[in-house]
N, C-alpha and C. Protein backbone atom coordinates (compact mmCIF):
# COMPACT_ATOMS: atom_id res chain seq x y z
N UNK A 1 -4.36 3.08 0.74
CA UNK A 1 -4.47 2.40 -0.53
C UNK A 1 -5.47 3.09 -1.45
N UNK A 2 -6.55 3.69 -1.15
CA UNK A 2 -7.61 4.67 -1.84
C UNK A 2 -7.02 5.67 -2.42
N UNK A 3 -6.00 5.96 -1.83
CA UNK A 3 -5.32 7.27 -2.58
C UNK A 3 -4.23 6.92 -3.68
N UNK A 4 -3.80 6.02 -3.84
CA UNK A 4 -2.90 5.22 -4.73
C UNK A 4 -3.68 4.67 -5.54
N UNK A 5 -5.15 4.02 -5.54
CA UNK A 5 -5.96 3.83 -6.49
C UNK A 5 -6.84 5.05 -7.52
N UNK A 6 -6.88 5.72 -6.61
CA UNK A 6 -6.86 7.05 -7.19
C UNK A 6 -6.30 8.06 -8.51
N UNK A 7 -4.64 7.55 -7.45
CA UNK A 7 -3.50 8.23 -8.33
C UNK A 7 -3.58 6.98 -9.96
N UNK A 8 -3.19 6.06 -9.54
CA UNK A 8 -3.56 4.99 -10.61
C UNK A 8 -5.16 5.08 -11.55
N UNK A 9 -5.78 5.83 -11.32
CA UNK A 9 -6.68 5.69 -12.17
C UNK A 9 -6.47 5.47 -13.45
N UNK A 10 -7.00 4.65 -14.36
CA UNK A 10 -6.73 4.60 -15.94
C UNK A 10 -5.87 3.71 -16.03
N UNK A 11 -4.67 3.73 -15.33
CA UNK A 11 -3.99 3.01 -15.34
C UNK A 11 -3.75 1.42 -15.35
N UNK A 12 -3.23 0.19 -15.80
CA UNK A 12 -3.57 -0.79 -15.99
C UNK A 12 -2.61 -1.42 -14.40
N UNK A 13 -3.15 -1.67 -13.56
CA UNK A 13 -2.99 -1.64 -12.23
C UNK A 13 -2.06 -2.70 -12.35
N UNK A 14 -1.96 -4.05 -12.63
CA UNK A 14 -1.31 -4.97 -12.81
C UNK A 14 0.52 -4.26 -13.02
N UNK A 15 0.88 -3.65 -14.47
CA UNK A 15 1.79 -3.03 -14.41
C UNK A 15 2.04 -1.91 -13.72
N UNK A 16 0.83 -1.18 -13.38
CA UNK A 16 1.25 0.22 -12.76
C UNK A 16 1.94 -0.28 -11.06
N UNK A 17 1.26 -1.54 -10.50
CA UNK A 17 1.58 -1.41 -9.36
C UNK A 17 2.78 -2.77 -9.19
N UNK A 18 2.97 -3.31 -10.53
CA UNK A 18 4.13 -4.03 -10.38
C UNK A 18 3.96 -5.44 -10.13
N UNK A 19 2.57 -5.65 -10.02
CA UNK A 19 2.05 -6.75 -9.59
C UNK A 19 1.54 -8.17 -10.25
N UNK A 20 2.94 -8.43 -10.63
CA UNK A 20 3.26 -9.73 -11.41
C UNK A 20 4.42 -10.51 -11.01
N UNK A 21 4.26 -12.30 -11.09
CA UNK A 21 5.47 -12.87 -10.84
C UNK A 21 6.69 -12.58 -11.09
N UNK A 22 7.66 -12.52 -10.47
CA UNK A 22 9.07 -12.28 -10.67
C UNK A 22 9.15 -13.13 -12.02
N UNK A 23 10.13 -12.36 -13.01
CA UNK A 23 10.61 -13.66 -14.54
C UNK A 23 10.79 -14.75 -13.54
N UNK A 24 11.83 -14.62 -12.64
CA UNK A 24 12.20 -15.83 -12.25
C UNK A 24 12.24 -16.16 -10.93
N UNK A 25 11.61 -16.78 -10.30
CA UNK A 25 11.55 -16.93 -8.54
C UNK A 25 12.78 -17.41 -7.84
N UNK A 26 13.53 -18.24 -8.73
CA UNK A 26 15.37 -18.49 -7.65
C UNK A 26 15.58 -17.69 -8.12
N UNK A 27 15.61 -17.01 -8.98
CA UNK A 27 16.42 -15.64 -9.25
C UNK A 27 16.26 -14.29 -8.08
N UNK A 28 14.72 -14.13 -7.81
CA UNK A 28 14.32 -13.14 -7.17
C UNK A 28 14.46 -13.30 -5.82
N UNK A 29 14.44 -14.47 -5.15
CA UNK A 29 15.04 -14.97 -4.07
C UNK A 29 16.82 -14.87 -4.14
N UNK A 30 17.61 -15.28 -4.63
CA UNK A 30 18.47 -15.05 -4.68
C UNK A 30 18.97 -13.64 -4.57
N UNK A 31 18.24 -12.85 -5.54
CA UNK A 31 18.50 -11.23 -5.58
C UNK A 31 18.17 -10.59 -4.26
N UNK A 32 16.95 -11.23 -3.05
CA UNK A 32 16.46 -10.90 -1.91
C UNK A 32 17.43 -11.23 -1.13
N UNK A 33 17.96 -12.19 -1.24
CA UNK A 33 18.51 -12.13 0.16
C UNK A 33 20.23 -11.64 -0.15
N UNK A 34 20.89 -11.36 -1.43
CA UNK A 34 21.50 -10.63 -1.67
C UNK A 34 21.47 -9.43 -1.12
N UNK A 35 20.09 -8.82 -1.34
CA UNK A 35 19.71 -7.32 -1.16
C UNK A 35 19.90 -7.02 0.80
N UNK A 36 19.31 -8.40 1.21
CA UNK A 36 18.80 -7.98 2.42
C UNK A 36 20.45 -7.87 3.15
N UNK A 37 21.38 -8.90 2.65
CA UNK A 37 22.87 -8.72 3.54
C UNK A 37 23.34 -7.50 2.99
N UNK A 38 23.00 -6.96 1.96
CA UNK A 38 23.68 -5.50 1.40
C UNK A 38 22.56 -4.47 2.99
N UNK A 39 21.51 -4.82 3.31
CA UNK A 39 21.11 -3.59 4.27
C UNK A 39 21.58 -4.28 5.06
N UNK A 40 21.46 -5.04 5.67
CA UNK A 40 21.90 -5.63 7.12
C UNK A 40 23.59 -5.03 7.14
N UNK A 41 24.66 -5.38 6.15
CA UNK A 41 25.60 -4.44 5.96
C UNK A 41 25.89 -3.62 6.10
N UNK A 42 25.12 -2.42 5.54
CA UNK A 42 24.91 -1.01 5.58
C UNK A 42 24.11 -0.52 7.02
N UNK A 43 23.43 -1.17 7.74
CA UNK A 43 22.58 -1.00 8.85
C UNK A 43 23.87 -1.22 9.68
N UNK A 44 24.82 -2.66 10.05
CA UNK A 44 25.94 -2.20 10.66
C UNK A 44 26.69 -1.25 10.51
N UNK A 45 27.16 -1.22 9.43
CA UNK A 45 28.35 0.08 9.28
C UNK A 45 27.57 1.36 9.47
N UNK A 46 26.86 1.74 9.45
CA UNK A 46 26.16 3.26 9.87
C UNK A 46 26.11 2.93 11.45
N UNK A 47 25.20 2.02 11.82
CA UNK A 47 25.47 1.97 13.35
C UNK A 47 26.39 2.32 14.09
N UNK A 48 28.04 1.38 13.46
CA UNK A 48 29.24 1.58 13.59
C UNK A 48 29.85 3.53 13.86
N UNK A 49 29.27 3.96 12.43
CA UNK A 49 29.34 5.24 12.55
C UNK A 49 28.93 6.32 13.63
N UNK A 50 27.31 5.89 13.78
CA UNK A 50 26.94 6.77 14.76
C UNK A 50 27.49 6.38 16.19
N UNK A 51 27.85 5.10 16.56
CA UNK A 51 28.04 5.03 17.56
C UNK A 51 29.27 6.04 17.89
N UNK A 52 30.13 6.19 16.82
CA UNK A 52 31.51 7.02 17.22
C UNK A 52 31.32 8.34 17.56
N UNK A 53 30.11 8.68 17.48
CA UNK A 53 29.81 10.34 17.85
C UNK A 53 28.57 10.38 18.97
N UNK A 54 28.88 9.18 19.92
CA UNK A 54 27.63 9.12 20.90
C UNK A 54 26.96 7.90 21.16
N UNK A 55 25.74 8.12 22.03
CA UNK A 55 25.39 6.60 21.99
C UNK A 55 23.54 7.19 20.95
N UNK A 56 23.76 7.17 19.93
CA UNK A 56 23.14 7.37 18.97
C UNK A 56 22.40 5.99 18.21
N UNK A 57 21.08 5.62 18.08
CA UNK A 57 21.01 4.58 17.24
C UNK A 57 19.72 4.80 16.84
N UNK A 58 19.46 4.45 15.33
CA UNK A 58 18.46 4.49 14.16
C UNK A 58 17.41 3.55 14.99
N UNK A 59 17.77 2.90 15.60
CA UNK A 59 16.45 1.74 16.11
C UNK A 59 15.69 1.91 17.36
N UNK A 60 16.49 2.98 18.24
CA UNK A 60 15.53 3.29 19.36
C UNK A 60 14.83 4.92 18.57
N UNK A 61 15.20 5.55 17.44
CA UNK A 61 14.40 6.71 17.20
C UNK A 61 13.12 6.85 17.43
N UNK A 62 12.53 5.70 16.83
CA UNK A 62 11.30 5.83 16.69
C UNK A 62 10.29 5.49 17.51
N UNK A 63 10.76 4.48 18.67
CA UNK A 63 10.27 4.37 20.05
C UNK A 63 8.90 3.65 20.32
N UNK A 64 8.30 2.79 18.66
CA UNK A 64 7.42 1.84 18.79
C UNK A 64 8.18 0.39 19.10
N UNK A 65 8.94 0.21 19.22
CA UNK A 65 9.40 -1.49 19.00
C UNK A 65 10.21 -1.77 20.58
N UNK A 66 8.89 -2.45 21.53
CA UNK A 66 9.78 -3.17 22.61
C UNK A 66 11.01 -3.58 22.44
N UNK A 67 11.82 -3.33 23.40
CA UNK A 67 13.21 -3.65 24.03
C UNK A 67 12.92 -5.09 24.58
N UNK A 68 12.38 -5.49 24.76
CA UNK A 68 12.35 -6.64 25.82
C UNK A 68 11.23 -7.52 25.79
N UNK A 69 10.84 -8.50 26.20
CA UNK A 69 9.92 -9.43 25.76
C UNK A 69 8.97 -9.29 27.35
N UNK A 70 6.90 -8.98 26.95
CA UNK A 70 6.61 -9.14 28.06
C UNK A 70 5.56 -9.73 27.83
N UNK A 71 5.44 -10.61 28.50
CA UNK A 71 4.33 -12.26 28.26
C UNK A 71 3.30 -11.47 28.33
N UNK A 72 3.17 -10.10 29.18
CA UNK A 72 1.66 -10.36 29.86
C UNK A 72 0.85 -9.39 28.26
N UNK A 73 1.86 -8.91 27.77
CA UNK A 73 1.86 -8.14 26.29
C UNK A 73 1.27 -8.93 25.15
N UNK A 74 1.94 -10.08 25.50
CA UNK A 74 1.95 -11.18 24.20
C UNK A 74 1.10 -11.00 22.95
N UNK A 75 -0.82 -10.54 23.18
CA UNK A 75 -1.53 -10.55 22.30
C UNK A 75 -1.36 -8.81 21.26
N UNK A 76 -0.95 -8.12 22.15
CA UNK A 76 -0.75 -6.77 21.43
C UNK A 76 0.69 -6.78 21.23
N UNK A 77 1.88 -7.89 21.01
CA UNK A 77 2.74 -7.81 20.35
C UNK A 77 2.30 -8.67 19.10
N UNK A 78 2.01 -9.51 18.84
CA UNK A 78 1.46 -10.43 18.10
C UNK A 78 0.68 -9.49 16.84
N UNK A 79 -0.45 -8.68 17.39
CA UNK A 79 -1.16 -7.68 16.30
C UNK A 79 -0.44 -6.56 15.77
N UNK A 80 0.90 -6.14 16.66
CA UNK A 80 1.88 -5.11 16.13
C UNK A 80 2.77 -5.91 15.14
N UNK A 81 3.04 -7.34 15.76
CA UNK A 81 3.90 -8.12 14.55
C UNK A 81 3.42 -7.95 13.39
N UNK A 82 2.17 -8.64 13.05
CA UNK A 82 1.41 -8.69 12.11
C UNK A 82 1.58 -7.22 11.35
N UNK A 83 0.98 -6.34 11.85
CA UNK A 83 1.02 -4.96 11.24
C UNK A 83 2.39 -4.57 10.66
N UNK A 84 3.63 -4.62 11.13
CA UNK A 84 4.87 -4.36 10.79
C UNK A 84 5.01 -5.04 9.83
N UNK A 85 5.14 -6.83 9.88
CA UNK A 85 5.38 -7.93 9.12
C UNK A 85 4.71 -7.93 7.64
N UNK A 86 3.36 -7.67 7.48
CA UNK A 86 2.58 -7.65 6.56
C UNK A 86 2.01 -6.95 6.24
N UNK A 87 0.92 -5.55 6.95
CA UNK A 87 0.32 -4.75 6.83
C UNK A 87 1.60 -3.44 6.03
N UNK A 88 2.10 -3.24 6.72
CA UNK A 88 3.35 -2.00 6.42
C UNK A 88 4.00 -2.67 5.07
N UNK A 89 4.37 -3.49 5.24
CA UNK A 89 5.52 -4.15 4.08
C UNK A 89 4.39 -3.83 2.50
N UNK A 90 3.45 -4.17 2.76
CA UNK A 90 2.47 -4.26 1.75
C UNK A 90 2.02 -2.94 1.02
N UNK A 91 1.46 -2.16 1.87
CA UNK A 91 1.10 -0.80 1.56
C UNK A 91 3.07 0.08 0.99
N UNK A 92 3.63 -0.19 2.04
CA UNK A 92 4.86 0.61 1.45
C UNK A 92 5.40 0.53 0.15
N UNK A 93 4.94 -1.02 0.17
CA UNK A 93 6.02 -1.70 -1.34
C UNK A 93 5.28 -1.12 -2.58
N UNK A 94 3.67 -1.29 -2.21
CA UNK A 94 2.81 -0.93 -3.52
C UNK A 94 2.85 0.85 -3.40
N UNK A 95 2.94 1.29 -2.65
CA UNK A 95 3.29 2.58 -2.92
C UNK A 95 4.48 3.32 -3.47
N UNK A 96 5.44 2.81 -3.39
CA UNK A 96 7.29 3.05 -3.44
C UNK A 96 7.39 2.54 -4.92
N UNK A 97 8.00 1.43 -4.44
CA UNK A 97 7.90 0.26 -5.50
C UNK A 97 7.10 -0.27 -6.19
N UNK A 98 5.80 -0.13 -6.31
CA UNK A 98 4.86 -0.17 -7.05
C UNK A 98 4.48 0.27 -7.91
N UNK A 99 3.69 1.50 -7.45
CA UNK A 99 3.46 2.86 -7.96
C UNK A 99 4.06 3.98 -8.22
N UNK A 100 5.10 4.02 -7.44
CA UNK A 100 6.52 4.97 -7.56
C UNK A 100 7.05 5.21 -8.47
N UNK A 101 7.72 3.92 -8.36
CA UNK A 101 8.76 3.44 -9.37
C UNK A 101 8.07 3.39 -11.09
N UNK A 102 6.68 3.14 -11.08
CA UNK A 102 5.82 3.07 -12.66
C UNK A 102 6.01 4.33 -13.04
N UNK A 103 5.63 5.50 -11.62
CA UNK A 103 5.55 6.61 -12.83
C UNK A 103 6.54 7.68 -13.12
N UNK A 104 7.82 7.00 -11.95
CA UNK A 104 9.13 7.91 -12.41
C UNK A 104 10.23 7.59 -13.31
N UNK A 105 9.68 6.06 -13.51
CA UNK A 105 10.30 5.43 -14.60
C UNK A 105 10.72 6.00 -15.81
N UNK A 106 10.14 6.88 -16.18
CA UNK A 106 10.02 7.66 -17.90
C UNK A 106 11.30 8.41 -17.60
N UNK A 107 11.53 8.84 -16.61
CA UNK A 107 12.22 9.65 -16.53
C UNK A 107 13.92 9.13 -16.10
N UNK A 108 13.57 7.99 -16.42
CA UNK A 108 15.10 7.03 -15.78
C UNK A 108 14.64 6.09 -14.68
N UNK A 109 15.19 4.90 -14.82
CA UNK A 109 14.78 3.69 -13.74
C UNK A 109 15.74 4.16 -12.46
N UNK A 110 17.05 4.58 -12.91
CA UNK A 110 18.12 5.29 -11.67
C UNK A 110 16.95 6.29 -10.73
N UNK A 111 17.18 7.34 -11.84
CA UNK A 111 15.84 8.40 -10.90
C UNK A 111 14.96 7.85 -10.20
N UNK A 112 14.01 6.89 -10.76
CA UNK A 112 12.40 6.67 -9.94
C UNK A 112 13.80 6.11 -8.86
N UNK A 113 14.75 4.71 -8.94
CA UNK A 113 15.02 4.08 -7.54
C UNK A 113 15.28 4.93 -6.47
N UNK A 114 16.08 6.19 -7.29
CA UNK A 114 16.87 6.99 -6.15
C UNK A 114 15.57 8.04 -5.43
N UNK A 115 14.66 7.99 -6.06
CA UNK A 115 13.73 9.55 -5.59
C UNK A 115 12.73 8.16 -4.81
N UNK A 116 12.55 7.14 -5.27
CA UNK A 116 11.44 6.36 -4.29
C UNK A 116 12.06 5.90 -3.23
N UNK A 117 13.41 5.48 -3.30
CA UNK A 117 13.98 5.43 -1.72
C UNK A 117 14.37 6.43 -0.73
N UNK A 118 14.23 7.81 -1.55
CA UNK A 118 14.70 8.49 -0.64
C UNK A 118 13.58 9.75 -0.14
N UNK A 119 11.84 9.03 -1.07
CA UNK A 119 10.66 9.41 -0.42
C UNK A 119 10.06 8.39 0.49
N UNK A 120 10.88 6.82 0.38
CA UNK A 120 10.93 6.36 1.47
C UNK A 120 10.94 6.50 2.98
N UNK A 121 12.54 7.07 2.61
CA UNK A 121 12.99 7.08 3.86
C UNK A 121 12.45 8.32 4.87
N UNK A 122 12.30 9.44 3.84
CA UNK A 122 11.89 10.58 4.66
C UNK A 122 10.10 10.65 4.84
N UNK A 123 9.54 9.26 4.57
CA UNK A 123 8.04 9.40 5.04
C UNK A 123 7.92 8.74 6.47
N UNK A 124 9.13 8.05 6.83
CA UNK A 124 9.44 7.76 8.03
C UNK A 124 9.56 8.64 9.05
N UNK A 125 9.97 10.03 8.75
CA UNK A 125 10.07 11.58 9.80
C UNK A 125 11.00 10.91 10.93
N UNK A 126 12.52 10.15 10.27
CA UNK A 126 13.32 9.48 11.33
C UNK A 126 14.84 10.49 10.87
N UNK A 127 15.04 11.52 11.73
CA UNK A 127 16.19 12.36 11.52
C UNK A 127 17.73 11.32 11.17
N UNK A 128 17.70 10.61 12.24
CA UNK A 128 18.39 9.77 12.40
C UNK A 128 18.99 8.53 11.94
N UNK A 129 17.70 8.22 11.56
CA UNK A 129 17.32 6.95 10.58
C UNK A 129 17.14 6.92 9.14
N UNK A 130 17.34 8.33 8.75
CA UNK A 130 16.94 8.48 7.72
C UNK A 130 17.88 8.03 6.68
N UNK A 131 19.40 7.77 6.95
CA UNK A 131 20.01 7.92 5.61
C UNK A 131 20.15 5.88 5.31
N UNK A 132 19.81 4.85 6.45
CA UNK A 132 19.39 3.75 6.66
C UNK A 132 18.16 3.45 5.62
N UNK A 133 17.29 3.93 6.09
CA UNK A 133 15.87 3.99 5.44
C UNK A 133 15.72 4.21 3.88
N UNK A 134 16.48 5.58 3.70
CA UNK A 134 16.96 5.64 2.27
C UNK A 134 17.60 4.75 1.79
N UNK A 135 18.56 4.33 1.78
CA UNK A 135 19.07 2.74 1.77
C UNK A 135 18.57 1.87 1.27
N UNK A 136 18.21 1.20 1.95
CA UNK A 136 17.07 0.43 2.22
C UNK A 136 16.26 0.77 0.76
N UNK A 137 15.45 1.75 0.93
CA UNK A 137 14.53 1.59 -0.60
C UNK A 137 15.27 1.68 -1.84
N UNK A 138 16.41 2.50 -1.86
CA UNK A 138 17.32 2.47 -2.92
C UNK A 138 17.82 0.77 -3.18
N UNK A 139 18.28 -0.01 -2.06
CA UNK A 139 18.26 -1.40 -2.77
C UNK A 139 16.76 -2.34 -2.85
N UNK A 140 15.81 -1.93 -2.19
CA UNK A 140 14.40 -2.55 -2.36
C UNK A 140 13.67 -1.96 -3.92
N UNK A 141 13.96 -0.69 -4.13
CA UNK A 141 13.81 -0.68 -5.12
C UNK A 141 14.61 -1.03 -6.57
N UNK A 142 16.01 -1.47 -5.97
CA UNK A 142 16.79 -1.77 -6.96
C UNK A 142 16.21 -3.43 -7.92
N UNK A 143 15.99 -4.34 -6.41
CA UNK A 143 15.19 -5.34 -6.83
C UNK A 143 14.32 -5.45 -7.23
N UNK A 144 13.16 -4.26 -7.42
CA UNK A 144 12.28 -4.40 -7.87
C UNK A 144 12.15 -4.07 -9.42
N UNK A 145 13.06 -3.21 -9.53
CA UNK A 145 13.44 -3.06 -10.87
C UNK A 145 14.16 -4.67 -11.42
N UNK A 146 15.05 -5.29 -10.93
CA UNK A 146 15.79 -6.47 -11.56
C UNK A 146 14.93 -7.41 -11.57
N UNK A 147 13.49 -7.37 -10.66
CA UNK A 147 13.12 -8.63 -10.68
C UNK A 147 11.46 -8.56 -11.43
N UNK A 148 11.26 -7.23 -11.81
CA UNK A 148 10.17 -6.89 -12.41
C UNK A 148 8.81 -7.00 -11.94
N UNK A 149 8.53 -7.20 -10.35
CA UNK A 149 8.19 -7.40 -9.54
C UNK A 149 7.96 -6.83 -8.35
N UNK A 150 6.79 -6.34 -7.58
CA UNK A 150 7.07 -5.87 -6.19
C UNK A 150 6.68 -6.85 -4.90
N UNK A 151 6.32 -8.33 -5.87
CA UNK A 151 6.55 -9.49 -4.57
C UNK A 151 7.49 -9.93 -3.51
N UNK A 152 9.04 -9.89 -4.84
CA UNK A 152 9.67 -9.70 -3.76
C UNK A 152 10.67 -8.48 -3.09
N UNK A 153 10.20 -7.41 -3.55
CA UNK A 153 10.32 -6.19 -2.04
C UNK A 153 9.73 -6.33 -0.94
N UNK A 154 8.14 -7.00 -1.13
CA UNK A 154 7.39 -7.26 -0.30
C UNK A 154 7.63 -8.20 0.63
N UNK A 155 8.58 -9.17 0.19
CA UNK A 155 8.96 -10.65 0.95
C UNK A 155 10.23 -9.67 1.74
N UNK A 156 11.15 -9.12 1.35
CA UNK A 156 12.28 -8.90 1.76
C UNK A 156 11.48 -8.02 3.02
N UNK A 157 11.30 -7.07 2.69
CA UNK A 157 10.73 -5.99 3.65
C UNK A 157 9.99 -6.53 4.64
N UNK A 158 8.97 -7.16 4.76
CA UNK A 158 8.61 -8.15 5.57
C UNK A 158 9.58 -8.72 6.41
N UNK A 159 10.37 -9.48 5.90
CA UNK A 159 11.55 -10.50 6.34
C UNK A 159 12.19 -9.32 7.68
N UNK A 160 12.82 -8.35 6.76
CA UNK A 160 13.55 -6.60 7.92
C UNK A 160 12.50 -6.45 8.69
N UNK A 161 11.81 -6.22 8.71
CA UNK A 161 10.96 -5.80 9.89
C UNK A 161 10.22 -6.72 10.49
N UNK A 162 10.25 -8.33 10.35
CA UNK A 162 10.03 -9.15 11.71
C UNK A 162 11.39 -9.60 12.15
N UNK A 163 12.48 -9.45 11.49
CA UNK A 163 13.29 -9.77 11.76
C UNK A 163 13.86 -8.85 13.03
N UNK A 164 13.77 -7.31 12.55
CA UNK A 164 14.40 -6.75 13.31
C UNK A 164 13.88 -6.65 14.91
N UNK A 165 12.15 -6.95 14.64
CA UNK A 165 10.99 -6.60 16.11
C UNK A 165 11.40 -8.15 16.84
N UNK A 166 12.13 -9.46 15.96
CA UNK A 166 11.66 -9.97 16.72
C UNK A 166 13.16 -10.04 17.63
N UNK A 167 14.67 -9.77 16.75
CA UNK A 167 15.56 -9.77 17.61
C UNK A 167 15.79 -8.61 18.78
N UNK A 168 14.97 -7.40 18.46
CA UNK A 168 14.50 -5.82 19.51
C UNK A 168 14.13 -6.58 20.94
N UNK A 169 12.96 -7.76 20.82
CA UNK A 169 12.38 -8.43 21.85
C UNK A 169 13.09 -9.24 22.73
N UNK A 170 13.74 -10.30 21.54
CA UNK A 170 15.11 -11.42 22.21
C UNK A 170 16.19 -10.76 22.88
N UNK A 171 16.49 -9.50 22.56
CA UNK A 171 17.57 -8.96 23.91
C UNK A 171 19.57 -8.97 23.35
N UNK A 172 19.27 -10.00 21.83
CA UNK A 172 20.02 -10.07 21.50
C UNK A 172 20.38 -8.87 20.53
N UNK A 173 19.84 -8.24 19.57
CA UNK A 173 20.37 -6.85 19.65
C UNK A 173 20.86 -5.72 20.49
């Protein structure tokens, strides 16, 4: 975050980092969970894909997120939740979508979405995962543009990533 305050210097932080109520909160909710069945969508059908060339999948790449649930774990899953759930969602959004998106804006709102989701995806260093990930910020940042807002990227993104650690654990993925 020091280095994004940095980059923001001068800047009137409020707009630079996006950090104002949505115009409209059923709206921006509505647009979220729109957004989130458009990745959950796209997260199947790529799955779908890779599976046809192997047993290939975007979700074991990265090799932090238990498979399986272990009690005796419980307190250091709990502080990884947290970190995924809130810590990550937060820093990413104000960086991407925040700050990203303010200063590639000039240059087209298309451009900043398409170049911040797809410096998204590749700050992840997920070969595999990557064209998911891109995704992903291309519609996180799409909302953030419609909703004038990076609260709720922040809610959505949050939402994907306890969602996904906590069904990784349940066995049901």
């Amino acid at each position: 975050l020091g280095a994004l305050l940095l980059i923001a210097r001068g800047l009137p932080r409020r707009q630079a980092f996006a950090l104002q109520r949505p115009v409209s909160w059923p709206r921006a909710i509505g647009l979220a969970v729109l957004s989130l069945l458009a990745i959950y969508l796209g997260a199947v059908i790529y799955d779908r894909v890779l599976s046809a060339f192997g047993d290939w999948s975007p979700t074991d790449e990265q090799g932090l997120v238990p498979d399986a649930w272990d009690s005796s774990r419980a307190g250091a899953f709990i502080a990884f939740f947290l970190v995924v759930t809130l810590v990550a969602p937060a820093v990413e959004e104000l960086t991407y979508r925040g700050l990203g998106i303010s200063l590639l804006a000039p240059y087209g709102t298309g451009f900043a979405i398409l170049l911040t989701g797809l410096l998204f995806g590749a700050a992840h260093g997920l070969v595999i995962a990557l064209p998911i990930l891109t995704i992903f910020g291309i519609v996180v940042g799409w909302l953030r543009v419609r909703t004038e807002s990076v609260f709720p990227p922040m809610l959505l993104h949050a939402t994907f990533n306890g969602t996904a650690l906590l069904v990784s654990v349940s066995g049901v993925g």
